[in-house]
C-alpha atoms as a PDB file:
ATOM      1  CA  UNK A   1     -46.390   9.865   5.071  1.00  0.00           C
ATOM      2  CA  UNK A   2     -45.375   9.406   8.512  1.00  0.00           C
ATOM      3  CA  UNK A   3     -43.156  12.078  10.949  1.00  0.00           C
ATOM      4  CA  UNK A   4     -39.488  10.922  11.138  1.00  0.00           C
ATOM      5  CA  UNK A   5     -39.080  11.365  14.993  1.00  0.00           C
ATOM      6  CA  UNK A   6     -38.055   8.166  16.771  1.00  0.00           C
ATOM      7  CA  UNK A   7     -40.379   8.337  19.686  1.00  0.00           C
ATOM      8  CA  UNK A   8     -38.765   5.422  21.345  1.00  0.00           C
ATOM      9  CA  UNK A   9     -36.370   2.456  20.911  1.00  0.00           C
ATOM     10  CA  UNK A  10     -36.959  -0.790  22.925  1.00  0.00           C
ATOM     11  CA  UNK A  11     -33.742  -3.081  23.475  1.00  0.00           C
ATOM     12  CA  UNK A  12     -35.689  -5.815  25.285  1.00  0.00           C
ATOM     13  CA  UNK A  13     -32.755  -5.902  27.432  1.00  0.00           C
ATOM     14  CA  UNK A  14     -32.849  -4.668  30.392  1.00  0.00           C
ATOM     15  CA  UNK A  15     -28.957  -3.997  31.206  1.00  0.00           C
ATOM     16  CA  UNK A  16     -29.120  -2.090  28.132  1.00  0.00           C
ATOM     17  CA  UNK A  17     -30.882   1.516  28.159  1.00  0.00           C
ATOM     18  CA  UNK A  18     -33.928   2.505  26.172  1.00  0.00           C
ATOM     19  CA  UNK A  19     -33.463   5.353  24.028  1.00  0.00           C
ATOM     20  CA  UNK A  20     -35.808   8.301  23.558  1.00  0.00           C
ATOM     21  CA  UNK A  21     -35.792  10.764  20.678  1.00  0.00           C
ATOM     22  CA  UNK A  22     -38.328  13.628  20.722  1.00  0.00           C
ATOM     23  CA  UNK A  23     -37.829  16.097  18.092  1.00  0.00           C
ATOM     24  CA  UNK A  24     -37.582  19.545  20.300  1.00  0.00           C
ATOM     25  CA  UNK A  25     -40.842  20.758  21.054  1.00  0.00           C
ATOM     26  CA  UNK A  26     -42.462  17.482  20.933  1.00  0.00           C
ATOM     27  CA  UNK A  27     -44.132  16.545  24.598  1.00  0.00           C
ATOM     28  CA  UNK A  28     -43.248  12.678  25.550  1.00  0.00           C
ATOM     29  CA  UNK A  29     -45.738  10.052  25.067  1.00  0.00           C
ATOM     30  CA  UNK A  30     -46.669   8.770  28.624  1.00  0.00           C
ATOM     31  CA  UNK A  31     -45.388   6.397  29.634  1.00  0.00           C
ATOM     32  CA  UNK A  32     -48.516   4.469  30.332  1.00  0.00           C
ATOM     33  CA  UNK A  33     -49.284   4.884  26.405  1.00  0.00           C
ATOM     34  CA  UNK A  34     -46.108   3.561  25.545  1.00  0.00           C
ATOM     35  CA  UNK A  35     -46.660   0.376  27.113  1.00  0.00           C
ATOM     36  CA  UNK A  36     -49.952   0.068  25.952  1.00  0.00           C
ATOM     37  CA  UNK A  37     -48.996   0.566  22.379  1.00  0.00           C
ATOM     38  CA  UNK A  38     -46.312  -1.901  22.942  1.00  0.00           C
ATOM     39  CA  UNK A  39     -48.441  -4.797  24.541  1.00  0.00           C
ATOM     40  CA  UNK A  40     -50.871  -4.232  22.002  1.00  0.00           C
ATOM     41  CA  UNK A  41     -48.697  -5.338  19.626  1.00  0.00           C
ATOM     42  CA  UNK A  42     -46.652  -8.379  22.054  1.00  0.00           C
ATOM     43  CA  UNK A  43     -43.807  -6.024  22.330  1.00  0.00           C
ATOM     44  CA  UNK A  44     -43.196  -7.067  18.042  1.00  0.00           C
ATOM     45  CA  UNK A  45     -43.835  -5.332  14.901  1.00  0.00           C
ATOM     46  CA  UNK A  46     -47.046  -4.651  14.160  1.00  0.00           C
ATOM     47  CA  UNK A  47     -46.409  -5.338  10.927  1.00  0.00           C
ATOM     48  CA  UNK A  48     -47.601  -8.912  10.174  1.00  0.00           C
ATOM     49  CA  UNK A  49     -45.342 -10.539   7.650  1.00  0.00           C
ATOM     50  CA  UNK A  50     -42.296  -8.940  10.192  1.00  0.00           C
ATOM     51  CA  UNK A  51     -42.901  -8.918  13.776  1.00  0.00           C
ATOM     52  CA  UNK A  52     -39.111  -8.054  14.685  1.00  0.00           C
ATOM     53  CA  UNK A  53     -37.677  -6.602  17.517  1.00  0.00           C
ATOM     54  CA  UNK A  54     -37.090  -3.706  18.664  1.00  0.00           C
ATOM     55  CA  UNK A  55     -39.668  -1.517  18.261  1.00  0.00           C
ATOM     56  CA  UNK A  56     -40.216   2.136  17.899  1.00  0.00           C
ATOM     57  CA  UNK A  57     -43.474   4.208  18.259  1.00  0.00           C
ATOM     58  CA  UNK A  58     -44.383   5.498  15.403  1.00  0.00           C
ATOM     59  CA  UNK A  59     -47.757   8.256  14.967  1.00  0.00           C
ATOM     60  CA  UNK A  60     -49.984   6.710  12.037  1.00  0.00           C
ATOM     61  CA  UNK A  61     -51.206  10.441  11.329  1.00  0.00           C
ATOM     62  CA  UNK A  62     -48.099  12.668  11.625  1.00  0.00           C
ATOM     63  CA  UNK A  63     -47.366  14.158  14.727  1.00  0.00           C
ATOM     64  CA  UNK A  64     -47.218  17.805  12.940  1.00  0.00           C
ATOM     65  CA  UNK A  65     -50.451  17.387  12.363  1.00  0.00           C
ATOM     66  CA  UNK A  66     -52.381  15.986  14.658  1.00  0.00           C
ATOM     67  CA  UNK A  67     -50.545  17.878  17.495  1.00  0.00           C
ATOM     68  CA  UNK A  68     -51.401  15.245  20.138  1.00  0.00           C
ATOM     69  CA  UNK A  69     -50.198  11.886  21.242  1.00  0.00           C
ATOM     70  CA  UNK A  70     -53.547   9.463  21.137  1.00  0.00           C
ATOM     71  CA  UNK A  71     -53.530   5.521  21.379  1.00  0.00           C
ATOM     72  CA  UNK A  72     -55.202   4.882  18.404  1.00  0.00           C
ATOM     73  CA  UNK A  73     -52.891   6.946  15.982  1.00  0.00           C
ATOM     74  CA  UNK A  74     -50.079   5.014  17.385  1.00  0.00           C
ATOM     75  CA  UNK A  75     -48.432   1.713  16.210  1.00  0.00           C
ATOM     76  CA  UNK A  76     -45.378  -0.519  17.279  1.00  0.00           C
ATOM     77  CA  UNK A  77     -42.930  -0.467  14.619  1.00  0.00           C
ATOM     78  CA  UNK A  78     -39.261  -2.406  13.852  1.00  0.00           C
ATOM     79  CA  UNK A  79     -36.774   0.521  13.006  1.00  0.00           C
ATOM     80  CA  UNK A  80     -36.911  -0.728   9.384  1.00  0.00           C
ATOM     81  CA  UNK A  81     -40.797  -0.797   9.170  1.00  0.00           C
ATOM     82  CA  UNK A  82     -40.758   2.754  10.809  1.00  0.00           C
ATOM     83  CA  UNK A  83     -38.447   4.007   7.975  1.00  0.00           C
ATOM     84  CA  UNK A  84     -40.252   1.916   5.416  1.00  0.00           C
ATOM     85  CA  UNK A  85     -43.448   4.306   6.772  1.00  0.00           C
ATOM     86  CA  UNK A  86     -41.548   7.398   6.768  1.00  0.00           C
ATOM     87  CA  UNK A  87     -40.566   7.106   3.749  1.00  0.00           C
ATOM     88  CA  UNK A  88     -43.564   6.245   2.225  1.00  0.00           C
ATOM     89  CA  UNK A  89     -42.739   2.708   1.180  1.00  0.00           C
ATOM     90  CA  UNK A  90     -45.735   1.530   3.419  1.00  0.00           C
ATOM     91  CA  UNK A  91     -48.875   3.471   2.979  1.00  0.00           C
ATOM     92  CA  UNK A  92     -51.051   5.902   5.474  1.00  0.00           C
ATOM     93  CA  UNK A  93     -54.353   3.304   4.539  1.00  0.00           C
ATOM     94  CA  UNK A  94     -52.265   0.327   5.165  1.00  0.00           C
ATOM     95  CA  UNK A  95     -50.843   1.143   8.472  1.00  0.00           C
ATOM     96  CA  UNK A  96     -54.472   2.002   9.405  1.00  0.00           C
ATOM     97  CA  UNK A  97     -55.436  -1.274   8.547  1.00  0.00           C
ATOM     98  CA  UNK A  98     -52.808  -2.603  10.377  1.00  0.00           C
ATOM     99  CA  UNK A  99     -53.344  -0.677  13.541  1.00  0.00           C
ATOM    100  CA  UNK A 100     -57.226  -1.469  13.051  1.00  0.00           C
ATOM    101  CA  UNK A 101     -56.392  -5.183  12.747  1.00  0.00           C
ATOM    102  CA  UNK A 102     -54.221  -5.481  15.495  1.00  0.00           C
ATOM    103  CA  UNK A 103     -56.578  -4.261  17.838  1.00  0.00           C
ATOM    104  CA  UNK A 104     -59.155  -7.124  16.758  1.00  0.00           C
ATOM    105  CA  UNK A 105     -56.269  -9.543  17.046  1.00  0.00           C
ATOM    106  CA  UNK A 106     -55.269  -8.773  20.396  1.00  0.00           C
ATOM    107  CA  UNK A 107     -58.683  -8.316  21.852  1.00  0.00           C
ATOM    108  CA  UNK A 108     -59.613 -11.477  20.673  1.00  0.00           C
ATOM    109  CA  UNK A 109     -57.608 -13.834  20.719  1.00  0.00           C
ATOM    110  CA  UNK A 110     -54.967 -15.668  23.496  1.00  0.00           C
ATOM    111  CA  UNK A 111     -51.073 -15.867  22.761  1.00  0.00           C
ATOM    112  CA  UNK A 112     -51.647 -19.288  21.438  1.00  0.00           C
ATOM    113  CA  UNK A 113     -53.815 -18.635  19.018  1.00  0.00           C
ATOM    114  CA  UNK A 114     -51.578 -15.418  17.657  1.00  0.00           C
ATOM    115  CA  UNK A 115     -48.630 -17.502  17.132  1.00  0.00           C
ATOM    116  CA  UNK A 116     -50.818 -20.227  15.430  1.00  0.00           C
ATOM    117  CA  UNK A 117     -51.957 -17.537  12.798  1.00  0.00           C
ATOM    118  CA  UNK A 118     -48.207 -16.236  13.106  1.00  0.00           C
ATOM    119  CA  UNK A 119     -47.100 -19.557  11.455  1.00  0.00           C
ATOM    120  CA  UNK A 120     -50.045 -19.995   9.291  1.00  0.00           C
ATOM    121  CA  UNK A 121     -48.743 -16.255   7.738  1.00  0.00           C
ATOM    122  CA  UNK A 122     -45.330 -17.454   7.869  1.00  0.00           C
ATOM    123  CA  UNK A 123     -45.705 -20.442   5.299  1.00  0.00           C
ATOM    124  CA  UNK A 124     -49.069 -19.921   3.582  1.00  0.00           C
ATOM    125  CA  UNK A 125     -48.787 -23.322   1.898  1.00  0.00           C
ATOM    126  CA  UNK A 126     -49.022 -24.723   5.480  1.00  0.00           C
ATOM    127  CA  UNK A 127     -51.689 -27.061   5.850  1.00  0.00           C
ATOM    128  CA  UNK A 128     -51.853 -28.053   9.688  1.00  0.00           C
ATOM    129  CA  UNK A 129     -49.823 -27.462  12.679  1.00  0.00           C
ATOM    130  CA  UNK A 130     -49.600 -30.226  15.382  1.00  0.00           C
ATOM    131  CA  UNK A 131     -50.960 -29.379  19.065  1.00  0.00           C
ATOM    132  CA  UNK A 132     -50.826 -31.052  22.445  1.00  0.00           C
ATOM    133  CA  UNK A 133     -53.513 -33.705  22.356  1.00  0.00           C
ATOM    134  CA  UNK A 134     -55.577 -31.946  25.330  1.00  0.00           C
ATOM    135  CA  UNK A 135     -54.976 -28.244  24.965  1.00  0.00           C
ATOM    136  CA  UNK A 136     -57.710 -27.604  22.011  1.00  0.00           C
ATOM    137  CA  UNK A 137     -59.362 -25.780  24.690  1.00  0.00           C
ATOM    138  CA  UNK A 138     -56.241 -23.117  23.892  1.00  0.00           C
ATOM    139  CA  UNK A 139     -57.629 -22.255  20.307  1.00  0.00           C
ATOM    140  CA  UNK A 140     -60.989 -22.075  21.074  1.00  0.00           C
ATOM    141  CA  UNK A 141     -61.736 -18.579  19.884  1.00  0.00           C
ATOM    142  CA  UNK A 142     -60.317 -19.346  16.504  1.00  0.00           C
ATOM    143  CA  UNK A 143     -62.663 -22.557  16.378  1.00  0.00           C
ATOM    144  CA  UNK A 144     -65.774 -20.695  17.287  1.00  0.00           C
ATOM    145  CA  UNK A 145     -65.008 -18.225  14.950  1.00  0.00           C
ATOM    146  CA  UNK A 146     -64.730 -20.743  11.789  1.00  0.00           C
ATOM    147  CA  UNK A 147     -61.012 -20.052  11.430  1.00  0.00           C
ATOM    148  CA  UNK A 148     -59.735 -23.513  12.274  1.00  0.00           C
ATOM    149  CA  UNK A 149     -60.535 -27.311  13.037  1.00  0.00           C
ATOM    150  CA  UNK A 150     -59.308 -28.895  15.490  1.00  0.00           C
ATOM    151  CA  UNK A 151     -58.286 -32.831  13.676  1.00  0.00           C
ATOM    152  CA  UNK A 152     -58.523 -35.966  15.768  1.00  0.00           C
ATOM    153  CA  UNK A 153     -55.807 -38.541  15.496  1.00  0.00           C
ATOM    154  CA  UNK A 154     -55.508 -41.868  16.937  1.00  0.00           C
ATOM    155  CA  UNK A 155     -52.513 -41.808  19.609  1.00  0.00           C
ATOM    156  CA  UNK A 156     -49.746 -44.042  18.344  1.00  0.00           C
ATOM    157  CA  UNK A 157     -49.194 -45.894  21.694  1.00  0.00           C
ATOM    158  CA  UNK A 158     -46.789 -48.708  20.566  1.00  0.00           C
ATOM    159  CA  UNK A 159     -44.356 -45.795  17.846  1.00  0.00           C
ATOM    160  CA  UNK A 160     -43.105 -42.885  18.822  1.00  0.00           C
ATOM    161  CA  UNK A 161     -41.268 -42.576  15.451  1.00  0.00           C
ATOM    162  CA  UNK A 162     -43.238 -40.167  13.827  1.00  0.00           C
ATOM    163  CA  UNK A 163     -43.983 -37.834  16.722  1.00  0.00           C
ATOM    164  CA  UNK A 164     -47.354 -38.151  16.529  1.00  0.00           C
ATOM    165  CA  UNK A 165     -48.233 -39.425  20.066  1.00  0.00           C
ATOM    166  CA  UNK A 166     -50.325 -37.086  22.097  1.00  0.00           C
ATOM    167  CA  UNK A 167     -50.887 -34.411  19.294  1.00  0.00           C
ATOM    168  CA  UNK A 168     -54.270 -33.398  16.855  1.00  0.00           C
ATOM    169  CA  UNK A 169     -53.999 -31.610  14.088  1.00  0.00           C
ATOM    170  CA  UNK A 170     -54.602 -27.712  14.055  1.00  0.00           C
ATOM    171  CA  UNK A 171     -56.445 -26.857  10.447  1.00  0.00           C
ATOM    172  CA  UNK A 172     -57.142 -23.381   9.072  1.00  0.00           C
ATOM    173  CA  UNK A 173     -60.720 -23.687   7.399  1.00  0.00           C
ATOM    174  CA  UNK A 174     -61.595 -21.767   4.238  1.00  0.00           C
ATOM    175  CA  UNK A 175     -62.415 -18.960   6.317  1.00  0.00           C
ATOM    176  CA  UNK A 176     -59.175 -18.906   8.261  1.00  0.00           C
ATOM    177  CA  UNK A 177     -56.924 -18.849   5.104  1.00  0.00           C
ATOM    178  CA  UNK A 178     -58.931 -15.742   3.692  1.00  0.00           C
ATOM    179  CA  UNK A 179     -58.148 -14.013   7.349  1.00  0.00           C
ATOM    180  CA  UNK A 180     -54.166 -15.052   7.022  1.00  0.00           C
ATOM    181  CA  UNK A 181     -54.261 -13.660   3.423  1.00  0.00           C
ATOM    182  CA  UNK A 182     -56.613 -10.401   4.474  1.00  0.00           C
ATOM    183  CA  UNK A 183     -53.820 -10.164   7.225  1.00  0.00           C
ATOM    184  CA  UNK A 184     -50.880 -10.183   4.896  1.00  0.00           C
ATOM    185  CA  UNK A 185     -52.646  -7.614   2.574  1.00  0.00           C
ATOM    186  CA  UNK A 186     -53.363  -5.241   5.270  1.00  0.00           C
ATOM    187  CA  UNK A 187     -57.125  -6.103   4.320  1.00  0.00           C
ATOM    188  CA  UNK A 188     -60.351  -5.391   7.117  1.00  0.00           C
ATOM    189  CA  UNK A 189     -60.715  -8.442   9.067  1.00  0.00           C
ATOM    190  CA  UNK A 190     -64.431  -8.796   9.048  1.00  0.00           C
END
């Protein structure tokens, strides 16, 4: 189970403040930490299937007893993923996995690409997302890497009416599905 000390609260607004709670004793995290924990995760939940704002920092290890503020035992959380941690409602292993996958995520692959998986997650009975004819170049990681398929179609020059011009078809292969799911299960990417 996770320490309950909100390490820091992120408005996203910058006329509003951000809000720091260190239990007493507890050295900040530096600030250089904090934003690399937070870009790490896009400035989201790390948590796939929620990736609401704001976000806390949260210590994967408690803070008790690891005594020390480290990039890798920390993860971007929504205040209601943090509690769901704290209280034990999400799992030491999982967040792990989580923090483990998110690394590999955001390492590898562009913005694009992130939100592509982001909507494959989001409806899982999704079969294909439409792209700008032209910008395949965009998803190329996930294409080298056997996630997706990029799907020709012919342009519709003379209709417009089913909003087809100028777009292919973005496909998760076999491979890319099992990655989604792996991702939703807090499962190794391999």
């Amino acid at each position: 189970m996770a320490d309950s000390g909100i390490i820091k609260a992120e408005t996203g607004d910058a006329a509003l403040p951000t809000v720091s709670f260190m239990p007493q004793g507890r050295p900040a995290i530096p600030q250089p930490m904090q934003r690399q924990v937070r870009v790490e995760a896009g400035h989201r939940c790390a948590i796939p299937t929620c990736r609401a704002t704001p976000v806390e920092l949260a210590h994967i290890r408690p803070y008790a007893q690891v005594l020390e503020h480290t990039f890798e035992n920390l993860i971007a959380l929504c205040p209601t993923c943090h509690t769901r941690f704290d209280r034990g409602d999400i799992d030491g292993r999982s967040m792990r996995q989580y923090k483990a996958n998110l690394g590999l995520l955001s390492g590898r692959y562009g913005p694009l690409e992130l939100q592509a998986l982001q909507w494959f997650a989001d409806d899982t009975a999704r079969q294909e997302i439409d792209i700008p004819r032209g910008v395949d170049w965009a998803f190329g990681n996930l294409t080298r890497d056997g996630l997706a398929v990029v799907v020709d179609r012919p342009p519709t020059w003379d209709s417009v009416s089913d909003g087809s011009i100028g777009t292919v078809g973005l496909q998760l292969t076999d491979t890319g599905h099992d990655a989604v799911r792996r991702l939703l299960d807090a499962q190794p990417l391999e």
